[in-house]
C-alpha atoms as a PDB file:
ATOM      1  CA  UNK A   1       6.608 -17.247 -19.411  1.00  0.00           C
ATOM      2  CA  UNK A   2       3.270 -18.234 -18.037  1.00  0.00           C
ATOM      3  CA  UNK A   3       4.369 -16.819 -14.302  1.00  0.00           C
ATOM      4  CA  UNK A   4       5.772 -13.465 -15.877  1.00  0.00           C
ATOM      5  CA  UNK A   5       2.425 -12.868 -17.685  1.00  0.00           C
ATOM      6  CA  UNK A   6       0.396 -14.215 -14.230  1.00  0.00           C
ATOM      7  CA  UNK A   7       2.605 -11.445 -12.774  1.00  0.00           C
ATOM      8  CA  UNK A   8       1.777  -8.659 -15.168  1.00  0.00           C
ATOM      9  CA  UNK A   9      -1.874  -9.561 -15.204  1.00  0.00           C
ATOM     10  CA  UNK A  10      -1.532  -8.807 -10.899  1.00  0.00           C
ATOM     11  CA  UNK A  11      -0.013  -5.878 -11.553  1.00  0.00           C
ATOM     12  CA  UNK A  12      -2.677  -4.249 -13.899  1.00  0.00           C
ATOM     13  CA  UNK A  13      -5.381  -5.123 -11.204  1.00  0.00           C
ATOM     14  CA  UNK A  14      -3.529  -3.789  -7.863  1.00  0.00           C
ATOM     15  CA  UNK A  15      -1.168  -1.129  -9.438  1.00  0.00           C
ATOM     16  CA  UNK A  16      -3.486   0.372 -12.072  1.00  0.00           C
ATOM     17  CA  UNK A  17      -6.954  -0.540 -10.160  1.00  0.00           C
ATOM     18  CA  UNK A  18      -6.302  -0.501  -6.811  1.00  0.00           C
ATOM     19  CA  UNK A  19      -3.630   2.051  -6.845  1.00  0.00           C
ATOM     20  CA  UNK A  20      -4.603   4.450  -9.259  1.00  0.00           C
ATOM     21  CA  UNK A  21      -1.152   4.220 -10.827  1.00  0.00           C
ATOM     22  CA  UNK A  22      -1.633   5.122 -14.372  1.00  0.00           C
ATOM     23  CA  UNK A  23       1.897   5.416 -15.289  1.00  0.00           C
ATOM     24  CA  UNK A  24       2.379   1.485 -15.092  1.00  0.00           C
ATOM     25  CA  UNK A  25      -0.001   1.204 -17.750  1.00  0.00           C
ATOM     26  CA  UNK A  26       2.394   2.541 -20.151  1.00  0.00           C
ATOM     27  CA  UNK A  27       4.784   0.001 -18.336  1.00  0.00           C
ATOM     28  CA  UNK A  28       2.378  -2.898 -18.818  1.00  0.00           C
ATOM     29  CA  UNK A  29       0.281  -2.434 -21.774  1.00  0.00           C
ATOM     30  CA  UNK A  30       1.332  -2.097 -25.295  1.00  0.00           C
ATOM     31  CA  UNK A  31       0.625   1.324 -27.506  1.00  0.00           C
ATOM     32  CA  UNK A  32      -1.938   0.398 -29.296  1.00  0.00           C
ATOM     33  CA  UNK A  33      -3.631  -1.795 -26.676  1.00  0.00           C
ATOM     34  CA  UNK A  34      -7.369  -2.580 -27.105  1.00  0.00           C
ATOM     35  CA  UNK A  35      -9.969  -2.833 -24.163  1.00  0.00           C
ATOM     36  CA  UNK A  36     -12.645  -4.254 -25.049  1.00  0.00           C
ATOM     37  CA  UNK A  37     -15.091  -3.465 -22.243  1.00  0.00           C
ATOM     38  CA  UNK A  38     -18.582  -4.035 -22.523  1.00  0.00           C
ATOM     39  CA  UNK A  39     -19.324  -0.235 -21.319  1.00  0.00           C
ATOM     40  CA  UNK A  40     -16.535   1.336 -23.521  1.00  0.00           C
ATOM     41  CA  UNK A  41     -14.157   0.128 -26.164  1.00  0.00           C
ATOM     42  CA  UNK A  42     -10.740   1.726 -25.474  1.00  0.00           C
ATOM     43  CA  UNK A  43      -8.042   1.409 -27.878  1.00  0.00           C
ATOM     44  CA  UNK A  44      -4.403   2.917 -27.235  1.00  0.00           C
ATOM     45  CA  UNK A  45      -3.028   3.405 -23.765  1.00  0.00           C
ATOM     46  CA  UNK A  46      -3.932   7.043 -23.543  1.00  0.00           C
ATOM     47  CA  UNK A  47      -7.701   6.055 -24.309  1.00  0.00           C
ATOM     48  CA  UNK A  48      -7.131   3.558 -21.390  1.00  0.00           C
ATOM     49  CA  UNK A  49      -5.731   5.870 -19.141  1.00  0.00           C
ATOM     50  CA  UNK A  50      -8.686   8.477 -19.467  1.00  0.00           C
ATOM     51  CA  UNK A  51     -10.717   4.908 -19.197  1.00  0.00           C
ATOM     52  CA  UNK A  52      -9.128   3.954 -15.767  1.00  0.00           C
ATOM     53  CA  UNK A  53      -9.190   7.942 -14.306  1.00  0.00           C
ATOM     54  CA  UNK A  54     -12.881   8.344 -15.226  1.00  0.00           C
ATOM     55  CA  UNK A  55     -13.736   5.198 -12.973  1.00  0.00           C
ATOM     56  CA  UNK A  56     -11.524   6.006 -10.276  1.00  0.00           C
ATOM     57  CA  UNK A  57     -12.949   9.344  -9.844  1.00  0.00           C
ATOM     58  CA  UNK A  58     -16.277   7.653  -9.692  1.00  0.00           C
ATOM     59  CA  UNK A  59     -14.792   5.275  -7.103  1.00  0.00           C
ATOM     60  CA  UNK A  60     -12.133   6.393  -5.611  1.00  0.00           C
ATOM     61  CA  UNK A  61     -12.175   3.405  -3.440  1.00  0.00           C
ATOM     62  CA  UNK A  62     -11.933   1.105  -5.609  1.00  0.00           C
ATOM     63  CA  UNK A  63     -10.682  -2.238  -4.786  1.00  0.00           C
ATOM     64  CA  UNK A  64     -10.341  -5.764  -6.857  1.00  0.00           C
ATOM     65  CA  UNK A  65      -9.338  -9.039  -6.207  1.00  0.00           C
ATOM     66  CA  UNK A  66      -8.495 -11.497  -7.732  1.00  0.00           C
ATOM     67  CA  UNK A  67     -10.321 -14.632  -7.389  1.00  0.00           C
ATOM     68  CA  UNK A  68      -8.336 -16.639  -9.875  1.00  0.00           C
ATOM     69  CA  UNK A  69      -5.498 -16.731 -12.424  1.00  0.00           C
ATOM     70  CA  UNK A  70      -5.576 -19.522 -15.006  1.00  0.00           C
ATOM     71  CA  UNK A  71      -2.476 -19.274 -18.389  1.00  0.00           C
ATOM     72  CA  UNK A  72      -2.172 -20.702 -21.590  1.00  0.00           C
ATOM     73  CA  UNK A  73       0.288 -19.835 -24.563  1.00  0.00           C
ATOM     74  CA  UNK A  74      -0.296 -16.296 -24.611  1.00  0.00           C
ATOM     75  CA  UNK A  75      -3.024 -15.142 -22.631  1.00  0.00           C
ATOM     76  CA  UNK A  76      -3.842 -14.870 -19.252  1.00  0.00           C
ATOM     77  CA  UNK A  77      -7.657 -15.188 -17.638  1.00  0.00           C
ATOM     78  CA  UNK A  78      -8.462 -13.315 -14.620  1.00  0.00           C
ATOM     79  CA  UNK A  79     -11.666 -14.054 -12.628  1.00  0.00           C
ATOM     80  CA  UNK A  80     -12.499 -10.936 -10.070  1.00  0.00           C
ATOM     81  CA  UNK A  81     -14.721  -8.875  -8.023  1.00  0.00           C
ATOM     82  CA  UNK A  82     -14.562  -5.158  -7.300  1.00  0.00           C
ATOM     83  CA  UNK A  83     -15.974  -3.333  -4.408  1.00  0.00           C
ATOM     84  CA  UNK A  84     -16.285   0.716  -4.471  1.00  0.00           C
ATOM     85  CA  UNK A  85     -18.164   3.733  -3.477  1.00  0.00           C
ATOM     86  CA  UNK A  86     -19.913   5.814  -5.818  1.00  0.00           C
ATOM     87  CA  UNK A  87     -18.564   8.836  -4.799  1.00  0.00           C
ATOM     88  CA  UNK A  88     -17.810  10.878  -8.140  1.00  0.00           C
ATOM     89  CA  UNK A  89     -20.333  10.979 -11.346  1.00  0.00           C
ATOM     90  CA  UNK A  90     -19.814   8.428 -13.905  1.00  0.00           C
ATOM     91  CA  UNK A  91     -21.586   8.483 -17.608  1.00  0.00           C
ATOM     92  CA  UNK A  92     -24.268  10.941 -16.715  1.00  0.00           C
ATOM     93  CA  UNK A  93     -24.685   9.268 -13.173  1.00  0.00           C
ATOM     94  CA  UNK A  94     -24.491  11.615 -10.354  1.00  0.00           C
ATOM     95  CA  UNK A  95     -22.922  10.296  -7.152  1.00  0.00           C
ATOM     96  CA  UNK A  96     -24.958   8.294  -5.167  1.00  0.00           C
ATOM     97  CA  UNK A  97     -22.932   7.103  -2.183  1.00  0.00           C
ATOM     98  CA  UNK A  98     -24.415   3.540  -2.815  1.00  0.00           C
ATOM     99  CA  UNK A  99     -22.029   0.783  -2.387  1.00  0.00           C
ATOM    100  CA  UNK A 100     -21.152  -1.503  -5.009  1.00  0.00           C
ATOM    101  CA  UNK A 101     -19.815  -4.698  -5.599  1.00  0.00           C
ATOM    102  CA  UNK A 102     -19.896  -7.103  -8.559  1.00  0.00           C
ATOM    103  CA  UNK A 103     -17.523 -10.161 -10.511  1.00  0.00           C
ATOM    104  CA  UNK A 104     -16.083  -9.752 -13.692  1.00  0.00           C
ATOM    105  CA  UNK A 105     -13.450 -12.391 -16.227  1.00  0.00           C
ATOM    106  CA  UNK A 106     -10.519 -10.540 -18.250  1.00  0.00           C
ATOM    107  CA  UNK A 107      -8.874 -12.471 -21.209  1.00  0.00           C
ATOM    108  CA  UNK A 108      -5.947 -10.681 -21.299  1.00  0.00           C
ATOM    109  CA  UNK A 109      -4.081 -11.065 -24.600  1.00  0.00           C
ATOM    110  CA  UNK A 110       0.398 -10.909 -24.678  1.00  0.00           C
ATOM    111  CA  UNK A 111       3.200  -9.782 -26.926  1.00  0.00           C
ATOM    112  CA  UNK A 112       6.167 -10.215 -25.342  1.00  0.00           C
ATOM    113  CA  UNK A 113       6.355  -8.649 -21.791  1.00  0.00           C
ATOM    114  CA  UNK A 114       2.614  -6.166 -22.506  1.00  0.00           C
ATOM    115  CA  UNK A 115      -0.453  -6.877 -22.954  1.00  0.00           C
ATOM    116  CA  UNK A 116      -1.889  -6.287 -26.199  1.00  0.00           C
ATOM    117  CA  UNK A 117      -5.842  -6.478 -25.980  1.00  0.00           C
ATOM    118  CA  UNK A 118      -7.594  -7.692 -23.181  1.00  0.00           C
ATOM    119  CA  UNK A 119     -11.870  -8.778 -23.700  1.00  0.00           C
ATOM    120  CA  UNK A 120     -13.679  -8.325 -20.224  1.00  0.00           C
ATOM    121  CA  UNK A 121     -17.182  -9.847 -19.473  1.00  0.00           C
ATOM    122  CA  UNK A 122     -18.676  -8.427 -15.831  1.00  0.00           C
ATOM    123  CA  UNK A 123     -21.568  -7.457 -14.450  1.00  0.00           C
ATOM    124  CA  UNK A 124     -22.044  -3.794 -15.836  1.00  0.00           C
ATOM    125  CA  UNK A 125     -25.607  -4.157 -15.552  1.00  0.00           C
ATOM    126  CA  UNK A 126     -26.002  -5.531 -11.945  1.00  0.00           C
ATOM    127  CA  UNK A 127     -23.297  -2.316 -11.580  1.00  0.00           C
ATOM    128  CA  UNK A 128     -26.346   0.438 -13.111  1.00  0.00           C
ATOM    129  CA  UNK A 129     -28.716  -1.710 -10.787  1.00  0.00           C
ATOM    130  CA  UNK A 130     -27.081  -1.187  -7.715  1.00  0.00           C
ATOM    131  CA  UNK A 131     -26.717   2.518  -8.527  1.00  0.00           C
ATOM    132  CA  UNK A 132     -30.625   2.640  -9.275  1.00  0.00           C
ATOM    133  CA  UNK A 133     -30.054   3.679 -12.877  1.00  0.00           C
ATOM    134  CA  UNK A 134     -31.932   0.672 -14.354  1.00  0.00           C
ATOM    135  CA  UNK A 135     -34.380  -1.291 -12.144  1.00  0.00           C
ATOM    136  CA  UNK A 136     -35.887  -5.056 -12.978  1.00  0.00           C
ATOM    137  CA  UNK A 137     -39.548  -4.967 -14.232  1.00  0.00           C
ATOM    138  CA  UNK A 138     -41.860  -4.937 -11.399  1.00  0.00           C
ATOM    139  CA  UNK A 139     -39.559  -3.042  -8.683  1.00  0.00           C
ATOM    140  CA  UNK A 140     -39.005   0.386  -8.175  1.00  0.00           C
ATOM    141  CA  UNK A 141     -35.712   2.050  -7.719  1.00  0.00           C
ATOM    142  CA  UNK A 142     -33.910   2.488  -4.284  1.00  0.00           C
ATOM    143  CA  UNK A 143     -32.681   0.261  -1.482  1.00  0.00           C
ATOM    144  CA  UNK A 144     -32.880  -3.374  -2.022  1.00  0.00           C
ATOM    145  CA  UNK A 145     -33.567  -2.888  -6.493  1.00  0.00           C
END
């Protein structure tokens, strides 16, 4: 079972993510699956959908990888990095054509052949950084914040 849930895991990264298909995460994902993303709790697959399509459009493209895969009974970690272009607005953010690139771990959670919650830790901050929407003390916004 391990493999087929390594599998599905994949799948939600390079068909949903990378792809922009949002039909496999009815496929993929249970109804009532919860994201728990630092930025935005999601909970049904709808709620996810609109989750995925409003980050897309900010980066449409969008591309993760996955650094590492690692099972156990029932869930499935993912360790990963993303790189995109800000090309589209994203919470209040208006496009900034800045480059972007970060790491981030998903826990993803199984019934059966879906996954049924998933809790994701990445850098969301070093994310609003990089778009100059929150600088460190003592720097200003703009290249190299």
């Amino acid at each position: 079972m391990a493999e087929k849930h390594e599998a599905i895991a994949r799948r939600a990264i390079d068909d949903v993510w990378n792809k922009g298909q949002l039909e496999a995460i009815t496929e993929l994902f249970t109804t009532d699956y919860v994201n728990n993303d630092p930025l935005n709790l999601t909970k049904g697959v709808e709620a996810y959908k609109n989750f995925v399509k409003k980050y897309r459009v900010a980066f449409p493209d969008c591309r993760l990888d996955v650094d590492e895969l690692i099972s156990s009974g029932d869930k499935v970690v993912v360790r990963w990095r993303y790189s995109a272009t800000h090309k589209g607005p994203l919470e209040g953010v208006a496009p900034t054509g800045r480059r972007v690139t970060g790491t981030g771990i998903t826990i993803n959670h199984f019934t059966g052949d879906r996954i049924k919650e998933a809790f994701i830790n990445w850098d969301s901050l070093g994310l609003m950084q990089q778009l100059g929407v929150v600088t460190m003390p003592g720097r200003t916004t703009g290249a190299g914040a």
